[in-house]
C-alpha atoms as a PDB file:
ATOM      1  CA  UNK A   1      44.132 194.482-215.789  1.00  0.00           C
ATOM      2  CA  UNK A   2      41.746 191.896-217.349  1.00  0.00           C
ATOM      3  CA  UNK A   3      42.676 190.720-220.589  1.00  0.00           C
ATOM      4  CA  UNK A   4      40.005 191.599-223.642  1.00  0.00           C
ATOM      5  CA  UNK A   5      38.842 188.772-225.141  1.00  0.00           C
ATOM      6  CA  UNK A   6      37.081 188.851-228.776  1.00  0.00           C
ATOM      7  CA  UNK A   7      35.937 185.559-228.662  1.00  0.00           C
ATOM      8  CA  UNK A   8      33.912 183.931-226.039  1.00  0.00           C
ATOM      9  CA  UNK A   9      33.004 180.002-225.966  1.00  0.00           C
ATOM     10  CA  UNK A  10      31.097 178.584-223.704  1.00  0.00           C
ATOM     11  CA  UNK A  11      31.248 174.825-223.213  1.00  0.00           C
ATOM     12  CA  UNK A  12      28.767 172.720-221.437  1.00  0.00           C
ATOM     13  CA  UNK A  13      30.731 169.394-220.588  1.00  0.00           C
ATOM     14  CA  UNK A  14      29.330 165.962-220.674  1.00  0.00           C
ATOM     15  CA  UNK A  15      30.881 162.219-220.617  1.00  0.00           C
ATOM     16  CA  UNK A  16      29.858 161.836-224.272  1.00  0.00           C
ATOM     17  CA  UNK A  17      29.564 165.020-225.821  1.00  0.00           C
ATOM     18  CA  UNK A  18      29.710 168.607-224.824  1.00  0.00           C
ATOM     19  CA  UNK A  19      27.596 171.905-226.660  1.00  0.00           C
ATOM     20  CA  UNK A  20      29.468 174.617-227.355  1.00  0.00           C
ATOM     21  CA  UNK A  21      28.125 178.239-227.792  1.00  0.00           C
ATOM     22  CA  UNK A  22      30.651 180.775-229.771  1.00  0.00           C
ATOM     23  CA  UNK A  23      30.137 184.532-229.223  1.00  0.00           C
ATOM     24  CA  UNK A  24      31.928 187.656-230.532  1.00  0.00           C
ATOM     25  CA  UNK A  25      32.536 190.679-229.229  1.00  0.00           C
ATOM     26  CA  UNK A  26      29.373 192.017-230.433  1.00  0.00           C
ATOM     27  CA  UNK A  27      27.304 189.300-228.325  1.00  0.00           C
ATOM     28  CA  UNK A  28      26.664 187.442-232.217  1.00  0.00           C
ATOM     29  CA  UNK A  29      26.437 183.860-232.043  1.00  0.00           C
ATOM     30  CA  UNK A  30      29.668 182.641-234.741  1.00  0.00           C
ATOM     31  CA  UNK A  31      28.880 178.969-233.747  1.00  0.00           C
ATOM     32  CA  UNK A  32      27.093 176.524-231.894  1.00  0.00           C
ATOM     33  CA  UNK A  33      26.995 173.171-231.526  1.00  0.00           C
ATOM     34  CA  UNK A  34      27.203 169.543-229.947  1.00  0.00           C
ATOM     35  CA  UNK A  35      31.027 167.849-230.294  1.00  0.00           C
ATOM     36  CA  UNK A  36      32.279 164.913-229.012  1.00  0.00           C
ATOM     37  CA  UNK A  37      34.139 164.605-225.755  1.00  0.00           C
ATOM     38  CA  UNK A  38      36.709 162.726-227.652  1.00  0.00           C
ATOM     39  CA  UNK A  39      40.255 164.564-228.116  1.00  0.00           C
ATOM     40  CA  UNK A  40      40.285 164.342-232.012  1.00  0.00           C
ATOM     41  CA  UNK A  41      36.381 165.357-232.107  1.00  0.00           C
ATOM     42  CA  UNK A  42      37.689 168.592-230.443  1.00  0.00           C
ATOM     43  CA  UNK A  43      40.384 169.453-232.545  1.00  0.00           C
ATOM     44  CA  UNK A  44      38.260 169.008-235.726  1.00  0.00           C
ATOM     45  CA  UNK A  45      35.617 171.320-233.775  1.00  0.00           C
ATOM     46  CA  UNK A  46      38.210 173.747-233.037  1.00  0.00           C
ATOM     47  CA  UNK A  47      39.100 173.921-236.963  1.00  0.00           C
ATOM     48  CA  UNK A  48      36.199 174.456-238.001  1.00  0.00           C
ATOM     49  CA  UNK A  49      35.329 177.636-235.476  1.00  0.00           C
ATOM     50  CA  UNK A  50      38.053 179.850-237.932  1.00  0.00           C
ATOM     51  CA  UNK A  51      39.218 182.124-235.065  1.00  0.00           C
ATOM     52  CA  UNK A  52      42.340 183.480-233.760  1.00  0.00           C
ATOM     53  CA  UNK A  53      42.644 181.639-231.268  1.00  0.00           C
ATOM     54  CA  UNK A  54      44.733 183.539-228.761  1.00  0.00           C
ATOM     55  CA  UNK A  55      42.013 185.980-228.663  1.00  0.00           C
ATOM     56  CA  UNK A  56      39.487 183.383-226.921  1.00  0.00           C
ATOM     57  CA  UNK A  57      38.684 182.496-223.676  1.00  0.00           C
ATOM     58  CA  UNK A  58      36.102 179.452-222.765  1.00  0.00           C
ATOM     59  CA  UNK A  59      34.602 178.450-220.079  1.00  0.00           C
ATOM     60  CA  UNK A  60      34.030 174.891-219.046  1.00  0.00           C
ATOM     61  CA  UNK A  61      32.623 173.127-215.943  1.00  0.00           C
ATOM     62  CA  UNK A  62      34.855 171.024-213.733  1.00  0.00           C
ATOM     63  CA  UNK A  63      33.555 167.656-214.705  1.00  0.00           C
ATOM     64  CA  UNK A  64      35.273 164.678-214.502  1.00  0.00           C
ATOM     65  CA  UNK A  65      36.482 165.237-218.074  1.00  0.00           C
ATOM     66  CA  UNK A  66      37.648 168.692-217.671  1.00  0.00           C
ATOM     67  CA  UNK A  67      41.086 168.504-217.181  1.00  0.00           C
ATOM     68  CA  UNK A  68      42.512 166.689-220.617  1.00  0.00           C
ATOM     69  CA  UNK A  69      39.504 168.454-222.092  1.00  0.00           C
ATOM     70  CA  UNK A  70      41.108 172.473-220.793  1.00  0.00           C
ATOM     71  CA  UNK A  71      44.601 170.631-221.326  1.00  0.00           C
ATOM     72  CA  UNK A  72      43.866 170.241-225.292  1.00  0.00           C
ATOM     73  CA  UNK A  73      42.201 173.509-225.375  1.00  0.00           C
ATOM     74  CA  UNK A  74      44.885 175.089-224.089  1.00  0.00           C
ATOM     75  CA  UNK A  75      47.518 173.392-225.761  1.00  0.00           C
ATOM     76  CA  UNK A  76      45.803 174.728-228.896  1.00  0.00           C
ATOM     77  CA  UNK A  77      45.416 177.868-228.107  1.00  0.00           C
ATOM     78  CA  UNK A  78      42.684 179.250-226.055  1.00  0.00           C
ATOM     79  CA  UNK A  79      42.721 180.974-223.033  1.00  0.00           C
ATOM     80  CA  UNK A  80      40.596 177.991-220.453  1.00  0.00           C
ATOM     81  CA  UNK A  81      38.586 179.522-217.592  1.00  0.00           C
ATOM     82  CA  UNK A  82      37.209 176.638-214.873  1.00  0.00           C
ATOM     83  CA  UNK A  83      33.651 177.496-213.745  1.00  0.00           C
ATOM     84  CA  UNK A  84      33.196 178.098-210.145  1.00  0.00           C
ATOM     85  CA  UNK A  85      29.648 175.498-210.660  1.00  0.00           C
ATOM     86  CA  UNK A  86      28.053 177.150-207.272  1.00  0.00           C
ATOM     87  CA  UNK A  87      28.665 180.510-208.235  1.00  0.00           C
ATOM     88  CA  UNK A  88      27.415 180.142-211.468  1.00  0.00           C
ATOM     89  CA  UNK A  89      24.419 178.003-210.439  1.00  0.00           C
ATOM     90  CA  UNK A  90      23.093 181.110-208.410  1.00  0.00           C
ATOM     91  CA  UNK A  91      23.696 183.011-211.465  1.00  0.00           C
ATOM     92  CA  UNK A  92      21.890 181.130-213.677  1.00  0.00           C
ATOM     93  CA  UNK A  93      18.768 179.829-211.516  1.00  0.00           C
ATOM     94  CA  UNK A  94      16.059 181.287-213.501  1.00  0.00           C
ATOM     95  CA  UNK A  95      17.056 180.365-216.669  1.00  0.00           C
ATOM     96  CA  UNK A  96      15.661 177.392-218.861  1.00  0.00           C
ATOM     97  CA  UNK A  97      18.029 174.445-217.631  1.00  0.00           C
ATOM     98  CA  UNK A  98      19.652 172.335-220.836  1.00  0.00           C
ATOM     99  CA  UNK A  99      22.809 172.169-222.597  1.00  0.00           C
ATOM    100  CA  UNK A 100      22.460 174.640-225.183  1.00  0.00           C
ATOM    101  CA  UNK A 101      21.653 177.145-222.832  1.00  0.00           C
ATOM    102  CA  UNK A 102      24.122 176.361-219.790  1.00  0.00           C
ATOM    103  CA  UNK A 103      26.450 176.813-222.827  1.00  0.00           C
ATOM    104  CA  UNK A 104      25.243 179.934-223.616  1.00  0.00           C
ATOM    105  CA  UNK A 105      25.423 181.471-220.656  1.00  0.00           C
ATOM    106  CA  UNK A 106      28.301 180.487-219.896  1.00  0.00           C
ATOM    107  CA  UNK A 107      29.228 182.202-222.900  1.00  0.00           C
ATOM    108  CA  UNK A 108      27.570 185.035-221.944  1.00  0.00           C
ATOM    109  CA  UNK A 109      28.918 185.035-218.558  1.00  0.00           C
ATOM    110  CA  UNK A 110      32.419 185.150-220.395  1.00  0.00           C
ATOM    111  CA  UNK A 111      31.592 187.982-222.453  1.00  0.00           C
ATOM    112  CA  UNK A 112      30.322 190.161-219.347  1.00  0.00           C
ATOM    113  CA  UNK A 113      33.561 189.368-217.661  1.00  0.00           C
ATOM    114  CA  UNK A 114      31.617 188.036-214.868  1.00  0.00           C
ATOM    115  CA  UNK A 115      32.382 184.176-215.226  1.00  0.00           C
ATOM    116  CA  UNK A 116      32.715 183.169-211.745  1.00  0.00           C
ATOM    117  CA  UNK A 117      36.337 181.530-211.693  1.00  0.00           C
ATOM    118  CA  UNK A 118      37.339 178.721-209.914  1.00  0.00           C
ATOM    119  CA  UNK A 119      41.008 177.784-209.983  1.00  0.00           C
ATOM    120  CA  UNK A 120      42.397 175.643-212.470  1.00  0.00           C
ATOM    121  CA  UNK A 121      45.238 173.745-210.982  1.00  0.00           C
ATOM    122  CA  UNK A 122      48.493 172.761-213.257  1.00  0.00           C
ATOM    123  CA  UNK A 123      48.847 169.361-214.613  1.00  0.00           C
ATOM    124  CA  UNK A 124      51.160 167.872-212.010  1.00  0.00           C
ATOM    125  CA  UNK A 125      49.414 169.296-208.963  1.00  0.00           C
ATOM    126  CA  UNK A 126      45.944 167.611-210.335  1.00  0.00           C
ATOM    127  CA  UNK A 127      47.784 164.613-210.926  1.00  0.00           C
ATOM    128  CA  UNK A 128      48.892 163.936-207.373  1.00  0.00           C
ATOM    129  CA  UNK A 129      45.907 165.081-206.276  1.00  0.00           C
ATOM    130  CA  UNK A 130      44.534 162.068-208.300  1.00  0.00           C
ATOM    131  CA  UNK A 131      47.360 159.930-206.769  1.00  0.00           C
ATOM    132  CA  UNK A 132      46.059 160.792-203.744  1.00  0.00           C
ATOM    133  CA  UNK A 133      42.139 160.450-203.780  1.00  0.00           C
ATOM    134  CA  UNK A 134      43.066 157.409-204.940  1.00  0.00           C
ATOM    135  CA  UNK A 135      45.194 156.471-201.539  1.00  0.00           C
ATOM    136  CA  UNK A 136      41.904 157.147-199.872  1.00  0.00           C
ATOM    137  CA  UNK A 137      40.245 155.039-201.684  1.00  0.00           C
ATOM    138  CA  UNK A 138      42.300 151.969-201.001  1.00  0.00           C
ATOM    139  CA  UNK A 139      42.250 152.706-197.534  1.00  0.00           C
ATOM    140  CA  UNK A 140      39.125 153.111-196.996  1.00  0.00           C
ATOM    141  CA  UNK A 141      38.374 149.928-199.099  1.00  0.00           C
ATOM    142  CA  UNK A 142      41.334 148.185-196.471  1.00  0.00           C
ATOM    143  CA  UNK A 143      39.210 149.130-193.268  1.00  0.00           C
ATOM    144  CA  UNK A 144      35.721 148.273-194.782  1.00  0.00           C
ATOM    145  CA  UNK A 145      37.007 144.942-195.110  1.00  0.00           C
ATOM    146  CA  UNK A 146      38.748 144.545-191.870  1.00  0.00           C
ATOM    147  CA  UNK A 147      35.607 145.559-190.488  1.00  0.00           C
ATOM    148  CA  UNK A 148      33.482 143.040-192.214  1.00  0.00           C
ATOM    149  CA  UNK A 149      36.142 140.404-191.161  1.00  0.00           C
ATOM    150  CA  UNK A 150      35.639 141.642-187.485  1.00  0.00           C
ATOM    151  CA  UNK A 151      31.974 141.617-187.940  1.00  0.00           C
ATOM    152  CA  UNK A 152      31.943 137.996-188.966  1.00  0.00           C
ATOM    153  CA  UNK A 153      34.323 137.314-185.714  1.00  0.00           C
ATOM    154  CA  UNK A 154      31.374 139.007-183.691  1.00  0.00           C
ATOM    155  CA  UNK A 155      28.713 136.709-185.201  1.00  0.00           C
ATOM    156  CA  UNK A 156      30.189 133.794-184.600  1.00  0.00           C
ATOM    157  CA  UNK A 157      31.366 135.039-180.662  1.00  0.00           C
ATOM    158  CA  UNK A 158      35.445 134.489-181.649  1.00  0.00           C
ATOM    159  CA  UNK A 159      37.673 136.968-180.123  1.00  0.00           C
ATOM    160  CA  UNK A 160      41.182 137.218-181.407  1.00  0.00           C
ATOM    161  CA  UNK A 161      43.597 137.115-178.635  1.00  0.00           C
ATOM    162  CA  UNK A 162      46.222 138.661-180.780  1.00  0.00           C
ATOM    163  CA  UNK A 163      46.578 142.805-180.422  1.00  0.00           C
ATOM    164  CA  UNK A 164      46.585 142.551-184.194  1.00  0.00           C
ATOM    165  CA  UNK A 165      43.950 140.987-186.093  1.00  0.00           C
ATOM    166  CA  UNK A 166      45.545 141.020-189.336  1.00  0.00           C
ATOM    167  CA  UNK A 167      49.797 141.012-188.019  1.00  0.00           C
ATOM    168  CA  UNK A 168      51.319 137.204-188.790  1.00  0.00           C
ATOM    169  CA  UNK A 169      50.086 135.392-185.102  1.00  0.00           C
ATOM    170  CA  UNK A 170      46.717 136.784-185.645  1.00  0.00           C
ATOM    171  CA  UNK A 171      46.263 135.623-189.407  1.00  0.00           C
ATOM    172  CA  UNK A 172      47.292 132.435-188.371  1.00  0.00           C
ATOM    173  CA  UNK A 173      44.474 132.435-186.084  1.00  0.00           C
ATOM    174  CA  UNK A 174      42.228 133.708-187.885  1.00  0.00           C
ATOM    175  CA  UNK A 175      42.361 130.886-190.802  1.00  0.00           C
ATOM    176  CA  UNK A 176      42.924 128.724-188.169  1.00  0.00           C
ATOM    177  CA  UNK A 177      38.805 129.275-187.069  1.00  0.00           C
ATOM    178  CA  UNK A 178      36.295 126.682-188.289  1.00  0.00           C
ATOM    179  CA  UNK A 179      33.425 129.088-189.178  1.00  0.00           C
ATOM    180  CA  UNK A 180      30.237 127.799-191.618  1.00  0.00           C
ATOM    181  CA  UNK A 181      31.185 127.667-195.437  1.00  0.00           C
ATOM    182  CA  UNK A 182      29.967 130.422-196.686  1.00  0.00           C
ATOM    183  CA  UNK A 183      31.638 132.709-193.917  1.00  0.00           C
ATOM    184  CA  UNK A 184      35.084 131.156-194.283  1.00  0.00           C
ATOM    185  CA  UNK A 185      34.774 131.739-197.896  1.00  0.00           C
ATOM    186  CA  UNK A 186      33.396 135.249-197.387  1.00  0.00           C
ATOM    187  CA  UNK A 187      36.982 135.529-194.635  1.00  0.00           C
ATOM    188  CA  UNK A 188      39.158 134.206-197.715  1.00  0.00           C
ATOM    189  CA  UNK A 189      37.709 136.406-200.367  1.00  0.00           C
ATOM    190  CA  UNK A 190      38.119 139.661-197.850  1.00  0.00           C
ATOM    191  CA  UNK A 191      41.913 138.652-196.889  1.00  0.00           C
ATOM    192  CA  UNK A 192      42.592 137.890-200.747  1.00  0.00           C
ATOM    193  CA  UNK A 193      41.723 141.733-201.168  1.00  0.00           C
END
């Protein structure tokens, strides 16, 4: 069974600030208003909302900021709900599109107990994931610049006769190849990264 919730806050995240829409369990608006995406900006926000805080929910979008941001909301208390963003986009297409009212209706999606949820992954598992995206990143960073060190090769008709480009014989080769200055120094840079 769903858990009643007197207290519903909506939060529409941002890199610099969020806006935050407070509702009872009347549908009364307690509180609104803009707060810093800043963790001590949120804690003095969350003083001055006066609510038990066990009997809140929020909602917030997953934006890049969202996970310390649920983390400290959590840690102080409320119940966090992660918006499922396409879900609630189709929910909310004919509405007036700004921050106070994405906040509100998230708040008001909250208070209908129709927030489409997405999952909110623990701390640890969002961390690897992190560890992992950025894996990718450095690989994919690795083989654009093999590739741009092979398309040099191309240009200037050299053909490595090493299976390996980039094992110890081929490097050797490689630096070994008189190519126009500002290619040799473009093949430097790429190997230095």
């Amino acid at each position: 069974m769903q858990q009643q919730y007197r207290y519903h806050l909506g939060i529409d995240l941002h890199k610099r600030f969020a806006y935050w829409v407070l509702l009872d369990e009347e549908k009364k608006s307690l509180w609104r208003g803009r707060v810093e995406t800043d963790a001590d900006a949120v804690r003095k926000a969350l003083g001055r909302l006066g609510i038990e805080r066990s009997e809140t929910h929020a909602a917030i979008e997953p934006v890049t900021e969202w996970g310390w941001y649920a983390d400290l909301l959590r840690a102080e208390g409320f119940h966090v709900r992660l918006v499922d963003t396409y879900r609630a986009s189709i929910t909310a297409k004919m509405r007036l599109k700004n921050d106070k009212v994405d906040a509100m209706a998230l708040a008001e999606l909250l208070y209908a107990n129709y927030l489409p949820e997405a999952y909110l992954a623990p701390k640890e598992t969002r961390d690897l994931r992190e560890f992992m995206r950025n894996r990718i990143f450095c690989v994919r960073i690795r083989a654009r610049t093999k590739n741009r060190i092979h398309t040099i090769l191309a240009r200037h008709a050299l053909l490595c006769p090493w299976t390996d480009l980039f094992g110890t014989s081929g490097r050797a080769w490689l630096m070994e190849q008189e190519l126009p200055t500002q290619y040799a120094v473009e093949r430097d840079m790429l190997l230095r990264i």
